[in-house]
PDBML (XML) file of the C-alpha atoms, coordinates in Angstrom:
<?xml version="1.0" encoding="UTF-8" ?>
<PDBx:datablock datablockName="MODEL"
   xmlns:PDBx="http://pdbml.pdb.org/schema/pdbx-v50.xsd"
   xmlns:xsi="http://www.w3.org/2001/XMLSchema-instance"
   xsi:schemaLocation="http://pdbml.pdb.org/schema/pdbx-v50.xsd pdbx-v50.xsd">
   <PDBx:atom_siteCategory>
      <PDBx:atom_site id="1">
         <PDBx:B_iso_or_equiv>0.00</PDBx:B_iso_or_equiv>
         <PDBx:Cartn_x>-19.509</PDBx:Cartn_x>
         <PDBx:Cartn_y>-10.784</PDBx:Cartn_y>
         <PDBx:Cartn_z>-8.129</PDBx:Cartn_z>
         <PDBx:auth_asym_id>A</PDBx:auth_asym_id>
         <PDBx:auth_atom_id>CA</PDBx:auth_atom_id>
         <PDBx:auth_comp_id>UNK</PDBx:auth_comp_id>
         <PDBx:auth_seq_id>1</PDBx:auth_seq_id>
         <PDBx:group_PDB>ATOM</PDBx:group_PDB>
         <PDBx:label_alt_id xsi:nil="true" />
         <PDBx:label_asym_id>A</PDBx:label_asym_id>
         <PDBx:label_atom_id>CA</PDBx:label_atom_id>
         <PDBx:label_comp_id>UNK</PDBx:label_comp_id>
         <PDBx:label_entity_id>1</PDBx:label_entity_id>
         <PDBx:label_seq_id>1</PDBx:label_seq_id>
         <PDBx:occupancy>1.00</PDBx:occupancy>
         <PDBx:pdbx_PDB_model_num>1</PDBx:pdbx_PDB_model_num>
         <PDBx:type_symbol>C</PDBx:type_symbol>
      </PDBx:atom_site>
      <PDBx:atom_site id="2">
         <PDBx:B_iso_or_equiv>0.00</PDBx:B_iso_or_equiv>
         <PDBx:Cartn_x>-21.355</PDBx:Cartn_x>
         <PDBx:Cartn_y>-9.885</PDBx:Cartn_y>
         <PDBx:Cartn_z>-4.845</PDBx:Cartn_z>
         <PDBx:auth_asym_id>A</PDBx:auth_asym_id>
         <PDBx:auth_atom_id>CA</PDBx:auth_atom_id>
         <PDBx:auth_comp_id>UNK</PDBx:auth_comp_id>
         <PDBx:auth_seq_id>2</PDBx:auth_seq_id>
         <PDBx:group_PDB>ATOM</PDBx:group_PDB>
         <PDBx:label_alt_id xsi:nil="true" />
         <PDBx:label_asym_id>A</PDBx:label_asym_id>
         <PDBx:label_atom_id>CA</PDBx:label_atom_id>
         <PDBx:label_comp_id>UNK</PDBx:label_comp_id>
         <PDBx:label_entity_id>1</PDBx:label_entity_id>
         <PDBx:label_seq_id>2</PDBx:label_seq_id>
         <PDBx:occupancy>1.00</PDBx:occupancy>
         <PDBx:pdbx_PDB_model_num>1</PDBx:pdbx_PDB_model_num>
         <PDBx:type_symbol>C</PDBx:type_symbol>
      </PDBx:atom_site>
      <PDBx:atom_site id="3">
         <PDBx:B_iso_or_equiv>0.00</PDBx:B_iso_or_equiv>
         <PDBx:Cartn_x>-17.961</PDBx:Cartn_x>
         <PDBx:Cartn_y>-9.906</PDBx:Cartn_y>
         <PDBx:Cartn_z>-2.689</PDBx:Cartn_z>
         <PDBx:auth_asym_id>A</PDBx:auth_asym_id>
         <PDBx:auth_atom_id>CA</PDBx:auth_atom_id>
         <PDBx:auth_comp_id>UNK</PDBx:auth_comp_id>
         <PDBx:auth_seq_id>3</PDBx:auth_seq_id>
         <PDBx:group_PDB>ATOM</PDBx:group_PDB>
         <PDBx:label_alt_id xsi:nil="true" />
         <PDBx:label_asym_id>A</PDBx:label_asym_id>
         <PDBx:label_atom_id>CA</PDBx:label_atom_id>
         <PDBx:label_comp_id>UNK</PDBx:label_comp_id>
         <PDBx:label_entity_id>1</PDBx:label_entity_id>
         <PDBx:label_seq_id>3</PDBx:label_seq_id>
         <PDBx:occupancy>1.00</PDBx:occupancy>
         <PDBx:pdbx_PDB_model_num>1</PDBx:pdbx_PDB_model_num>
         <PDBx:type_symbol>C</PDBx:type_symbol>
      </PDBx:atom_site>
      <PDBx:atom_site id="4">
         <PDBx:B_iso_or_equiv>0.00</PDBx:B_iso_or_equiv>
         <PDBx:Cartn_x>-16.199</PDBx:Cartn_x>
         <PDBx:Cartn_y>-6.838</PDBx:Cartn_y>
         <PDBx:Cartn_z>-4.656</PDBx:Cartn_z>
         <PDBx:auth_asym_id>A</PDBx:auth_asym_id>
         <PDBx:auth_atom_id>CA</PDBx:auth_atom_id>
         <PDBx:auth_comp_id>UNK</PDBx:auth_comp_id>
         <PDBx:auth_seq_id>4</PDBx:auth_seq_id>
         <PDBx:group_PDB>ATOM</PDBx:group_PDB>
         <PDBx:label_alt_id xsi:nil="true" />
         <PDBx:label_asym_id>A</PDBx:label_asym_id>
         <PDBx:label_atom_id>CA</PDBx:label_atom_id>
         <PDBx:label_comp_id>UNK</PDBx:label_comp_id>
         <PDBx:label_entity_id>1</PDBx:label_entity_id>
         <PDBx:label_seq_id>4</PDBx:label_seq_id>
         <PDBx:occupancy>1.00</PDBx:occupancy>
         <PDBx:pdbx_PDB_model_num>1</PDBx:pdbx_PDB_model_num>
         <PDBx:type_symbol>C</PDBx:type_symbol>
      </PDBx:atom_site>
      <PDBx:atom_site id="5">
         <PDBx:B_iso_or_equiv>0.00</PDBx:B_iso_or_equiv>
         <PDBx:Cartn_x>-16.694</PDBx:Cartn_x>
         <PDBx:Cartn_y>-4.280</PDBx:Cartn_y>
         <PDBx:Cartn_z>-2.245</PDBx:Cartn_z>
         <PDBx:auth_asym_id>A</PDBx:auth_asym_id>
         <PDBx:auth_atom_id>CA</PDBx:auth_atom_id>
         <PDBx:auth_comp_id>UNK</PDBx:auth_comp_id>
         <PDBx:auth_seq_id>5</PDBx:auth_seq_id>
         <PDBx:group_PDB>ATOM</PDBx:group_PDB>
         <PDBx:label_alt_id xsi:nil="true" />
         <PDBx:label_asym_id>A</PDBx:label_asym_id>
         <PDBx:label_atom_id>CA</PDBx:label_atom_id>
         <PDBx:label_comp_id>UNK</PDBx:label_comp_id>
         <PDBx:label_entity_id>1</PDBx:label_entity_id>
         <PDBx:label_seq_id>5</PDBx:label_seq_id>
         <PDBx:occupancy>1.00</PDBx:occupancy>
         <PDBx:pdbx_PDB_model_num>1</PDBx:pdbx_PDB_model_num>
         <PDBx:type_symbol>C</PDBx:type_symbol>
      </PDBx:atom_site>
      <PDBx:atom_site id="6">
         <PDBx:B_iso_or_equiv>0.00</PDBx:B_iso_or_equiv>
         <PDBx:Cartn_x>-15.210</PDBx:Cartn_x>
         <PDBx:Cartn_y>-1.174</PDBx:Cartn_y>
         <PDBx:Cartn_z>-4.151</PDBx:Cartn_z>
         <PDBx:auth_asym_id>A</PDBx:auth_asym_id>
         <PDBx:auth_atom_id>CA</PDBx:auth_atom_id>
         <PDBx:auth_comp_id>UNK</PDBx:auth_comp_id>
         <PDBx:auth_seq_id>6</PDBx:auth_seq_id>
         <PDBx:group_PDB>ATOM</PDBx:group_PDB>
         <PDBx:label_alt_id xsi:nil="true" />
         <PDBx:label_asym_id>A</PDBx:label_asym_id>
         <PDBx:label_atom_id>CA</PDBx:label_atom_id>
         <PDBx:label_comp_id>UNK</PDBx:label_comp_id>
         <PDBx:label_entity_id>1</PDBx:label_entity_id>
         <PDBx:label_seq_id>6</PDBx:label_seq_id>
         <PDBx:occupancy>1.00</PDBx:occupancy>
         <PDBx:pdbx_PDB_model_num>1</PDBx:pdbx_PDB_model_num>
         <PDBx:type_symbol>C</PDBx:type_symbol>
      </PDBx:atom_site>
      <PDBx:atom_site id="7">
         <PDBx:B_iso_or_equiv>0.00</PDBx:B_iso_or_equiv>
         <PDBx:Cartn_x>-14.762</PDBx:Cartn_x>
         <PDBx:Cartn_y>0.296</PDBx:Cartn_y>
         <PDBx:Cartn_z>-7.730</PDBx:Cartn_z>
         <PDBx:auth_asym_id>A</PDBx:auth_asym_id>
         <PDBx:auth_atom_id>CA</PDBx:auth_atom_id>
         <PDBx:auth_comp_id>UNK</PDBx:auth_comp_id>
         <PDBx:auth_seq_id>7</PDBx:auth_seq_id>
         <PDBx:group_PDB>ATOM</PDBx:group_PDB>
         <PDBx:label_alt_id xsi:nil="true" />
         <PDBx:label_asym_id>A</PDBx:label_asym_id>
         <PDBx:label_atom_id>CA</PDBx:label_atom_id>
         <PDBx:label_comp_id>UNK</PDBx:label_comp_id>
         <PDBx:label_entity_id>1</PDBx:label_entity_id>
         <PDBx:label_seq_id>7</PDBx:label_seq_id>
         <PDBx:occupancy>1.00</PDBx:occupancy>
         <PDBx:pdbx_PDB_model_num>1</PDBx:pdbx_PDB_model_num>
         <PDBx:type_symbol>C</PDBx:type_symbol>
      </PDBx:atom_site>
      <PDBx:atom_site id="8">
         <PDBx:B_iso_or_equiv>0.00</PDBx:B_iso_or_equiv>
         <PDBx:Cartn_x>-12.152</PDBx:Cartn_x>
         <PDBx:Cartn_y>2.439</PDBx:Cartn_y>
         <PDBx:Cartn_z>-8.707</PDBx:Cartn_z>
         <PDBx:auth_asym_id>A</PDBx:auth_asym_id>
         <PDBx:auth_atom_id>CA</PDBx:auth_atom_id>
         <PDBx:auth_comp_id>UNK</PDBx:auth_comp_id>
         <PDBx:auth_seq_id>8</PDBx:auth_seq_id>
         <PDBx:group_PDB>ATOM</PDBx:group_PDB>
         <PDBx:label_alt_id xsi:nil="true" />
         <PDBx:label_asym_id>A</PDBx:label_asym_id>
         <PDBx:label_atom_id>CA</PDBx:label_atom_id>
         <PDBx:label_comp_id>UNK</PDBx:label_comp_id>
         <PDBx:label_entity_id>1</PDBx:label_entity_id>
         <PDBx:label_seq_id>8</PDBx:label_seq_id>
         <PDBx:occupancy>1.00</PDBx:occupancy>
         <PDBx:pdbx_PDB_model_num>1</PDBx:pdbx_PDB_model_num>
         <PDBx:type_symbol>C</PDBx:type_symbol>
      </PDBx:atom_site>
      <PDBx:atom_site id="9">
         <PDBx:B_iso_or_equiv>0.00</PDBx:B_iso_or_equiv>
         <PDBx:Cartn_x>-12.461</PDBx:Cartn_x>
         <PDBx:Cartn_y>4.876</PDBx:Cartn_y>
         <PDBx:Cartn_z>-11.442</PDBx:Cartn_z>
         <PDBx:auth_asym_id>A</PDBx:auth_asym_id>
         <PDBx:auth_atom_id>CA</PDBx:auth_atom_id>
         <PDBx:auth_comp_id>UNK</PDBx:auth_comp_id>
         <PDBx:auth_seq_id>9</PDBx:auth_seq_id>
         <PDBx:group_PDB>ATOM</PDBx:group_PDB>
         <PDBx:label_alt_id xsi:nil="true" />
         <PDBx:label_asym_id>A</PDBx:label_asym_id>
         <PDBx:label_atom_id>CA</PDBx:label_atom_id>
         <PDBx:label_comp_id>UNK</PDBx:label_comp_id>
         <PDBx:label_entity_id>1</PDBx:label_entity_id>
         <PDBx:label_seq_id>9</PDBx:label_seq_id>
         <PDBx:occupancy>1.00</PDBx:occupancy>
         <PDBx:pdbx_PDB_model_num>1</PDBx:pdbx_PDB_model_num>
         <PDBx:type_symbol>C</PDBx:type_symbol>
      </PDBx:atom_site>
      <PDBx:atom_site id="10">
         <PDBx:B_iso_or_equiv>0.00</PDBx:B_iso_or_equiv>
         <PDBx:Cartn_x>-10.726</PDBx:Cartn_x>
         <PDBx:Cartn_y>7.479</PDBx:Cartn_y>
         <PDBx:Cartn_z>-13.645</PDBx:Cartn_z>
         <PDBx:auth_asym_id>A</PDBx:auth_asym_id>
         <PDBx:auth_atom_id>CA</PDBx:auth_atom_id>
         <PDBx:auth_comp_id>UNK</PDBx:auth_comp_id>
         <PDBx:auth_seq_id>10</PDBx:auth_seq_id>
         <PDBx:group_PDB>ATOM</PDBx:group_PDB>
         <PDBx:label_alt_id xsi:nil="true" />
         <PDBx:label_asym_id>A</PDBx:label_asym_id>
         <PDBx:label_atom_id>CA</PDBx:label_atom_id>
         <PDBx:label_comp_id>UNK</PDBx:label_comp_id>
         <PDBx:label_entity_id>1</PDBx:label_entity_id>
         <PDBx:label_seq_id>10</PDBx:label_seq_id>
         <PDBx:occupancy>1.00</PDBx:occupancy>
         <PDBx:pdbx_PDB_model_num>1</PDBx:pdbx_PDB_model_num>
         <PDBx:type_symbol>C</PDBx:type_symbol>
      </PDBx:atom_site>
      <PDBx:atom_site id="11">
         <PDBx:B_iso_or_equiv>0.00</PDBx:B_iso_or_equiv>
         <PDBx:Cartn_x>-13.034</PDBx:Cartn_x>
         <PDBx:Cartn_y>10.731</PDBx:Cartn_y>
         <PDBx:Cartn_z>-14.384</PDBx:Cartn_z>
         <PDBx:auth_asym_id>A</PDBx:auth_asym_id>
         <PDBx:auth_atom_id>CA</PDBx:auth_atom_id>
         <PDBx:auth_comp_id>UNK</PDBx:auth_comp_id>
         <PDBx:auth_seq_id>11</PDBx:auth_seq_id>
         <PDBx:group_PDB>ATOM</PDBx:group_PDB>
         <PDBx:label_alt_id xsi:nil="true" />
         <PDBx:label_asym_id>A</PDBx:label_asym_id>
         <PDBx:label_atom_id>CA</PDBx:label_atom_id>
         <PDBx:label_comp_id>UNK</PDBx:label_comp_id>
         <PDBx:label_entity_id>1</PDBx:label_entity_id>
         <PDBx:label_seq_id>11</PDBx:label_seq_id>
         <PDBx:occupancy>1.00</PDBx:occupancy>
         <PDBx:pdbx_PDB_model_num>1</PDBx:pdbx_PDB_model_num>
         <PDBx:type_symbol>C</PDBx:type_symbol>
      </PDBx:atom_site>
      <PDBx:atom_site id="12">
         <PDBx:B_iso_or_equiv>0.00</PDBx:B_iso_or_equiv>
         <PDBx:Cartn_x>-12.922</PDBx:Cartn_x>
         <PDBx:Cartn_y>9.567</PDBx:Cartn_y>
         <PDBx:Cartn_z>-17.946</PDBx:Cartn_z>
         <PDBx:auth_asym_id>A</PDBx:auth_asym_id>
         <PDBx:auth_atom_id>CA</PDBx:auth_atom_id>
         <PDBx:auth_comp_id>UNK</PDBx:auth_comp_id>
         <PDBx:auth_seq_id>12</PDBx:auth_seq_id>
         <PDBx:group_PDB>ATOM</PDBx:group_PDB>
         <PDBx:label_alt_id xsi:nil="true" />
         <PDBx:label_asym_id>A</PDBx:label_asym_id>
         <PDBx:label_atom_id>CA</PDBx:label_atom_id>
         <PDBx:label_comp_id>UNK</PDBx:label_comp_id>
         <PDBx:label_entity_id>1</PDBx:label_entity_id>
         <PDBx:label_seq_id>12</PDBx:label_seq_id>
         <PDBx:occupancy>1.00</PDBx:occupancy>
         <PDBx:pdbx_PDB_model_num>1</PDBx:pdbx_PDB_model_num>
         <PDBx:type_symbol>C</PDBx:type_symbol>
      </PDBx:atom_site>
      <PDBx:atom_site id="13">
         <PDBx:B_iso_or_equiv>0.00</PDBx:B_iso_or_equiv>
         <PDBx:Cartn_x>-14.903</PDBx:Cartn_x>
         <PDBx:Cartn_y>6.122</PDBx:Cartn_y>
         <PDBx:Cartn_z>-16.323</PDBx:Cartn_z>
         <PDBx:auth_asym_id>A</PDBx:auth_asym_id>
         <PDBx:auth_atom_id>CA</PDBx:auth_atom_id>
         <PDBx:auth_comp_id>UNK</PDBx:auth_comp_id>
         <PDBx:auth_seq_id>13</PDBx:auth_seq_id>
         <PDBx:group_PDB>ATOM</PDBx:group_PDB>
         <PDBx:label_alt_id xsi:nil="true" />
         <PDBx:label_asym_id>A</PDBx:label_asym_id>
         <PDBx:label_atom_id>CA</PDBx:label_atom_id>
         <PDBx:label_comp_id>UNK</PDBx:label_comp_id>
         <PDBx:label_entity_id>1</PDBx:label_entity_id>
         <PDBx:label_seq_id>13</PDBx:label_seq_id>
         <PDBx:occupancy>1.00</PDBx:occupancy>
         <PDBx:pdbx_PDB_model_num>1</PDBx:pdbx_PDB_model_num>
         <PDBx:type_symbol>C</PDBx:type_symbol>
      </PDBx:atom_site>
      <PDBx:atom_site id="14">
         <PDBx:B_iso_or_equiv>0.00</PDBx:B_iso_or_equiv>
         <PDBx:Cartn_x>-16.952</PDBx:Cartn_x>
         <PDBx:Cartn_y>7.816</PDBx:Cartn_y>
         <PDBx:Cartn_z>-13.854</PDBx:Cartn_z>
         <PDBx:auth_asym_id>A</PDBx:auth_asym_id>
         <PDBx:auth_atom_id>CA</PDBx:auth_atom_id>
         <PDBx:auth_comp_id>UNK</PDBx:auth_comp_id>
         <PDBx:auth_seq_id>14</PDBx:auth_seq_id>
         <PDBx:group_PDB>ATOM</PDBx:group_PDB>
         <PDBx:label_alt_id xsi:nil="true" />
         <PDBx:label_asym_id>A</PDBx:label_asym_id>
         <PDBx:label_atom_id>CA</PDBx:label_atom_id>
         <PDBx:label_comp_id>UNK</PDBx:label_comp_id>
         <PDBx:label_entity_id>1</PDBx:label_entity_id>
         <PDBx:label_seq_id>14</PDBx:label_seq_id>
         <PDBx:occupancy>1.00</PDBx:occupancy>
         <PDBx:pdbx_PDB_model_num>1</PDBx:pdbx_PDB_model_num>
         <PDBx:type_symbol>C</PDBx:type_symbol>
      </PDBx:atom_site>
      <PDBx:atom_site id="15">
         <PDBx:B_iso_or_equiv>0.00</PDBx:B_iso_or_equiv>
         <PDBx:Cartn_x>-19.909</PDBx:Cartn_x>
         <PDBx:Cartn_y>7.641</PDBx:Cartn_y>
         <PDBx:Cartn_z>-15.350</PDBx:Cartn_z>
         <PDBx:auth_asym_id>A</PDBx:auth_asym_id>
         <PDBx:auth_atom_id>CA</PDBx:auth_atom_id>
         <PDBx:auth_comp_id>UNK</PDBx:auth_comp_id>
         <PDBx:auth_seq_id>15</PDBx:auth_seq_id>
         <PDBx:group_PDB>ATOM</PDBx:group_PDB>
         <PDBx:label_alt_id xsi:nil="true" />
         <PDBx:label_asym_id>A</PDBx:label_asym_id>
         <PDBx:label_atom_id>CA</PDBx:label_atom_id>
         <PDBx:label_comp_id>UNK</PDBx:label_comp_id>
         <PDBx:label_entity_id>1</PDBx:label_entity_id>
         <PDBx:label_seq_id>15</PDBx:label_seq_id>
         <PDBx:occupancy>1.00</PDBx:occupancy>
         <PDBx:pdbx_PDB_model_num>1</PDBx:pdbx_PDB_model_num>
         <PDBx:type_symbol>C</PDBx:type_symbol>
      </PDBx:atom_site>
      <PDBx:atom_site id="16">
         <PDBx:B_iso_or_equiv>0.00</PDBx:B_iso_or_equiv>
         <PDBx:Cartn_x>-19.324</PDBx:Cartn_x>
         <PDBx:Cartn_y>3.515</PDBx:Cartn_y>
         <PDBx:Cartn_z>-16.850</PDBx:Cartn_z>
         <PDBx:auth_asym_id>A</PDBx:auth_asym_id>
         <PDBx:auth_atom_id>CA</PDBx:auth_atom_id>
         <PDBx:auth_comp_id>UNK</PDBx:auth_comp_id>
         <PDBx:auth_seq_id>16</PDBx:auth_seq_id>
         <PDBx:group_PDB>ATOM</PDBx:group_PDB>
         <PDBx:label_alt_id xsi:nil="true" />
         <PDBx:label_asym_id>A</PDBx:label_asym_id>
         <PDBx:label_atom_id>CA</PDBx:label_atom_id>
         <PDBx:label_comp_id>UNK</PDBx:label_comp_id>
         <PDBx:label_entity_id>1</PDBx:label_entity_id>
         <PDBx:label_seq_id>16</PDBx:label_seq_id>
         <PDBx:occupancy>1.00</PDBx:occupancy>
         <PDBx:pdbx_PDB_model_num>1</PDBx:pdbx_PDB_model_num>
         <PDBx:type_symbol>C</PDBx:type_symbol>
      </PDBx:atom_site>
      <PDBx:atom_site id="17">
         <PDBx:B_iso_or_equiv>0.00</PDBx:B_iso_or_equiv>
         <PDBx:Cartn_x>-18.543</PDBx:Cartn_x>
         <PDBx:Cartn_y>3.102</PDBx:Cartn_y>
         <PDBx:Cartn_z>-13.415</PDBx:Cartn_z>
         <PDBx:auth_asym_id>A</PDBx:auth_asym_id>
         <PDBx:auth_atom_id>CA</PDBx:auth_atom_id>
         <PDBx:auth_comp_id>UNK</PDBx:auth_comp_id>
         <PDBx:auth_seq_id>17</PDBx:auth_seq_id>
         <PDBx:group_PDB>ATOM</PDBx:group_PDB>
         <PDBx:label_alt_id xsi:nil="true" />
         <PDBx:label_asym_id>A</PDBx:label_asym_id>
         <PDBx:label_atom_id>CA</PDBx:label_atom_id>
         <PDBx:label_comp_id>UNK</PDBx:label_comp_id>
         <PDBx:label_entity_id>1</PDBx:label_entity_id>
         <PDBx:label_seq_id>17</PDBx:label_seq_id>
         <PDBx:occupancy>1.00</PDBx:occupancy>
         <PDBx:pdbx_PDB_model_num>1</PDBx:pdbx_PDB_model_num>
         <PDBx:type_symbol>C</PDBx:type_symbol>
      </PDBx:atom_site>
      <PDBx:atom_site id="18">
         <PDBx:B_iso_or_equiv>0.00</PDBx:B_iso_or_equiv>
         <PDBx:Cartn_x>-21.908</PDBx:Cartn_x>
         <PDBx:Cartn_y>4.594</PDBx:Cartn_y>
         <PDBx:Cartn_z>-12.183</PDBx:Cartn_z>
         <PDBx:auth_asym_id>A</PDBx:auth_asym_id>
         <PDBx:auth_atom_id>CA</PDBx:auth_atom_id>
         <PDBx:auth_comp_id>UNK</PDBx:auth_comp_id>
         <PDBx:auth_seq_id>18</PDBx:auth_seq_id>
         <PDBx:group_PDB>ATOM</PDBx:group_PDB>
         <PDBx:label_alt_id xsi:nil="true" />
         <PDBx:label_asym_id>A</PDBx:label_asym_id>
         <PDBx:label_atom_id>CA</PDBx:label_atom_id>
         <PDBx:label_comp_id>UNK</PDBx:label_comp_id>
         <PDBx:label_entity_id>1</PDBx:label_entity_id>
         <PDBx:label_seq_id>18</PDBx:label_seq_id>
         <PDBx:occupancy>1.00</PDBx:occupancy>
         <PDBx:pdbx_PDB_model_num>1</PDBx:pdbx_PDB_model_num>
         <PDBx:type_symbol>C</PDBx:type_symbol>
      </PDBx:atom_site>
      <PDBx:atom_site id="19">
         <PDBx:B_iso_or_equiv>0.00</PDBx:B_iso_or_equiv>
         <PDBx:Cartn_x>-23.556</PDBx:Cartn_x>
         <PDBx:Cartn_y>1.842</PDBx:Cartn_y>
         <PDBx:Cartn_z>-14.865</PDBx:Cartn_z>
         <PDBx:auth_asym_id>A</PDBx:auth_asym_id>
         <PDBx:auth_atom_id>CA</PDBx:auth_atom_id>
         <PDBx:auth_comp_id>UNK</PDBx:auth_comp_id>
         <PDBx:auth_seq_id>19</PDBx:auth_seq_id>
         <PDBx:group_PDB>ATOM</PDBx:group_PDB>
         <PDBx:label_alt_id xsi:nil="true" />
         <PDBx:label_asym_id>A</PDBx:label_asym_id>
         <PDBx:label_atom_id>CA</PDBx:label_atom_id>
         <PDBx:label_comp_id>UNK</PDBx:label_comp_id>
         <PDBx:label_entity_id>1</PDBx:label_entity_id>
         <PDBx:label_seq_id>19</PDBx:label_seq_id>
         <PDBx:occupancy>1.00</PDBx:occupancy>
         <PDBx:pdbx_PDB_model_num>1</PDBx:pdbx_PDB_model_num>
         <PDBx:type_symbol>C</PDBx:type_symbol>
      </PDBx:atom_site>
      <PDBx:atom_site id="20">
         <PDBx:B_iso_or_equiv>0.00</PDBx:B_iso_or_equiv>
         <PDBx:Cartn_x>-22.088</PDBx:Cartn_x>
         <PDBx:Cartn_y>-1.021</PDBx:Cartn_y>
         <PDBx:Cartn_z>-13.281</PDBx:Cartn_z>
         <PDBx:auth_asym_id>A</PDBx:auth_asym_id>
         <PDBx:auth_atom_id>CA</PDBx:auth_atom_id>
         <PDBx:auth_comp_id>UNK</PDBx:auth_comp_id>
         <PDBx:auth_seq_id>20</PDBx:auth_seq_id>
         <PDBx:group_PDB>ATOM</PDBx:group_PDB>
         <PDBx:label_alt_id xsi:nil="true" />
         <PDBx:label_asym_id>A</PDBx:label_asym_id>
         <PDBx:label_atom_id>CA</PDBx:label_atom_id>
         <PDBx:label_comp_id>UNK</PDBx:label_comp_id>
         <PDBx:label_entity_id>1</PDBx:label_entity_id>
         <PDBx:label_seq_id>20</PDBx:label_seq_id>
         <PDBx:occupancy>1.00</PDBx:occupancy>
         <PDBx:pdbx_PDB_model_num>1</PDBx:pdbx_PDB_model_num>
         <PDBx:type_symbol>C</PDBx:type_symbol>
      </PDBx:atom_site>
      <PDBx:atom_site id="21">
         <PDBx:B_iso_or_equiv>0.00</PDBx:B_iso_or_equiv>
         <PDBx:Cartn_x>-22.911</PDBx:Cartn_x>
         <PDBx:Cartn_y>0.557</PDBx:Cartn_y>
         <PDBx:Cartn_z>-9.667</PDBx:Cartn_z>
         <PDBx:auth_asym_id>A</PDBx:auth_asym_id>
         <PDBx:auth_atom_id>CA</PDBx:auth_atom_id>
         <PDBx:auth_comp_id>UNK</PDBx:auth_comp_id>
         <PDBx:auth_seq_id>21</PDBx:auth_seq_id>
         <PDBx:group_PDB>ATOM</PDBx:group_PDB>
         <PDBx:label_alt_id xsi:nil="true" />
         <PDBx:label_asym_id>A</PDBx:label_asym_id>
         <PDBx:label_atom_id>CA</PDBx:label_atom_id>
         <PDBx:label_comp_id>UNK</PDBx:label_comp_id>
         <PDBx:label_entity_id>1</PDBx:label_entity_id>
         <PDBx:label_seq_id>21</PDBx:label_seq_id>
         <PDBx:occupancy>1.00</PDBx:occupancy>
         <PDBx:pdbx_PDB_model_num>1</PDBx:pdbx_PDB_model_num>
         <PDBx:type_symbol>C</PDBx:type_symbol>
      </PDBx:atom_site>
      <PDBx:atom_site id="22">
         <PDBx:B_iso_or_equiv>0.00</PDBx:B_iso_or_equiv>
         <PDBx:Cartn_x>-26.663</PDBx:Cartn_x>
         <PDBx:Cartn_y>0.986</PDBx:Cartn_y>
         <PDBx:Cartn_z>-10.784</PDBx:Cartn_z>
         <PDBx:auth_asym_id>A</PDBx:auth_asym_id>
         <PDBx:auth_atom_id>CA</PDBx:auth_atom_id>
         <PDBx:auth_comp_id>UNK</PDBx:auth_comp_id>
         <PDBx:auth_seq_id>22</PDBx:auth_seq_id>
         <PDBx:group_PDB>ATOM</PDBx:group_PDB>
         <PDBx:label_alt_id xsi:nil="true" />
         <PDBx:label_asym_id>A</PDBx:label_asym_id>
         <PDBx:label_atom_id>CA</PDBx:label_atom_id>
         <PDBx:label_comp_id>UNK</PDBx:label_comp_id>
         <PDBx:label_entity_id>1</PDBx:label_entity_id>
         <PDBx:label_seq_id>22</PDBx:label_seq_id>
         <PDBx:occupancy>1.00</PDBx:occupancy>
         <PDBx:pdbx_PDB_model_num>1</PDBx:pdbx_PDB_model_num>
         <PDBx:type_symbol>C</PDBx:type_symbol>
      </PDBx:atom_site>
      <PDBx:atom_site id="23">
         <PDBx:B_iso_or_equiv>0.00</PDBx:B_iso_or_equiv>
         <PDBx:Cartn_x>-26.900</PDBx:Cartn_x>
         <PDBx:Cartn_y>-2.713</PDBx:Cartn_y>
         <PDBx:Cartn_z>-12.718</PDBx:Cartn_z>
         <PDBx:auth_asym_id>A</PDBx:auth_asym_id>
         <PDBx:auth_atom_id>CA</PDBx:auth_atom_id>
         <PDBx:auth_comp_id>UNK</PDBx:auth_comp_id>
         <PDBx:auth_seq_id>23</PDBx:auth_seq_id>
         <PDBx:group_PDB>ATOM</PDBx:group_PDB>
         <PDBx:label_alt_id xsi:nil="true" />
         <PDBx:label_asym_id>A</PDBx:label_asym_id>
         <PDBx:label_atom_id>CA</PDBx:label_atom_id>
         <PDBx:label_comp_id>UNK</PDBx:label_comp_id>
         <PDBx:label_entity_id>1</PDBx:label_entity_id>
         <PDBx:label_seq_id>23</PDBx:label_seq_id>
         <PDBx:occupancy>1.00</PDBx:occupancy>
         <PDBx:pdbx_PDB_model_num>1</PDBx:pdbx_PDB_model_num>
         <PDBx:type_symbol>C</PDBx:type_symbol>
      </PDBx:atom_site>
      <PDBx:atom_site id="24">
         <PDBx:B_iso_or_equiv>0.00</PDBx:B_iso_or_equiv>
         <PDBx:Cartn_x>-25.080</PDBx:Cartn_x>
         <PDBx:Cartn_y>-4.297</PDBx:Cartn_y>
         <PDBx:Cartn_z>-9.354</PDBx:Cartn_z>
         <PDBx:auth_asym_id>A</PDBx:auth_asym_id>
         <PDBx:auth_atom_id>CA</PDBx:auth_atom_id>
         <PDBx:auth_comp_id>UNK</PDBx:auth_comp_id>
         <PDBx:auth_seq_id>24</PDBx:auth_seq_id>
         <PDBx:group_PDB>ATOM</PDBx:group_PDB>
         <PDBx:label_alt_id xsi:nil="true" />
         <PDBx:label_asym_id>A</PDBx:label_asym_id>
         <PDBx:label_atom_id>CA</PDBx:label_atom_id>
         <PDBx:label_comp_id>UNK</PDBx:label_comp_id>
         <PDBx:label_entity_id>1</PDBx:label_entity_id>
         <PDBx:label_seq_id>24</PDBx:label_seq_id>
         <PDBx:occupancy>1.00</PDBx:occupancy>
         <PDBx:pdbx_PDB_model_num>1</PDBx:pdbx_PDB_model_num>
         <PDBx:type_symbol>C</PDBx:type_symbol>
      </PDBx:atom_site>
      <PDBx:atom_site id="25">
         <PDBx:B_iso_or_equiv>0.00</PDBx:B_iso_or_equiv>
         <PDBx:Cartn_x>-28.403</PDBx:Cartn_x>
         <PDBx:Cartn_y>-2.803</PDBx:Cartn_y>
         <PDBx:Cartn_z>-7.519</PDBx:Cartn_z>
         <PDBx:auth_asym_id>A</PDBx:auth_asym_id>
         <PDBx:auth_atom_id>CA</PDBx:auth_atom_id>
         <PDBx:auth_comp_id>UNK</PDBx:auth_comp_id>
         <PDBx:auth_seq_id>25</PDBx:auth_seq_id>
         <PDBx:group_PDB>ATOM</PDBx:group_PDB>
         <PDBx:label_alt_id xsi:nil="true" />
         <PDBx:label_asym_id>A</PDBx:label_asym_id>
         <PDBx:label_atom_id>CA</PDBx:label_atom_id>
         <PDBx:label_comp_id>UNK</PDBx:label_comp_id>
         <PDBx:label_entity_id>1</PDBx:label_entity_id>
         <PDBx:label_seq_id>25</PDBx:label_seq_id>
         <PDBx:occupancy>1.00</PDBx:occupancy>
         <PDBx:pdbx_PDB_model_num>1</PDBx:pdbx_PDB_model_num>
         <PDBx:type_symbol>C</PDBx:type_symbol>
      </PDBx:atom_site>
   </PDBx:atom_siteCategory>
</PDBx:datablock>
């Protein structure tokens, strides 16, 4: 979805949250 404009994420996600970050680029 190209108009989400943030992710939030617990310490426990951080890192599934840098995933999605790098597979959005």
């Amino acid at each position: 979805r190209p108009d989400i404009e943030a992710l939030f994420a617990s310490e426990e996600t951080f890192l599934g949250a840098l995933k999605v970050l790098r597979e959005r680029i």
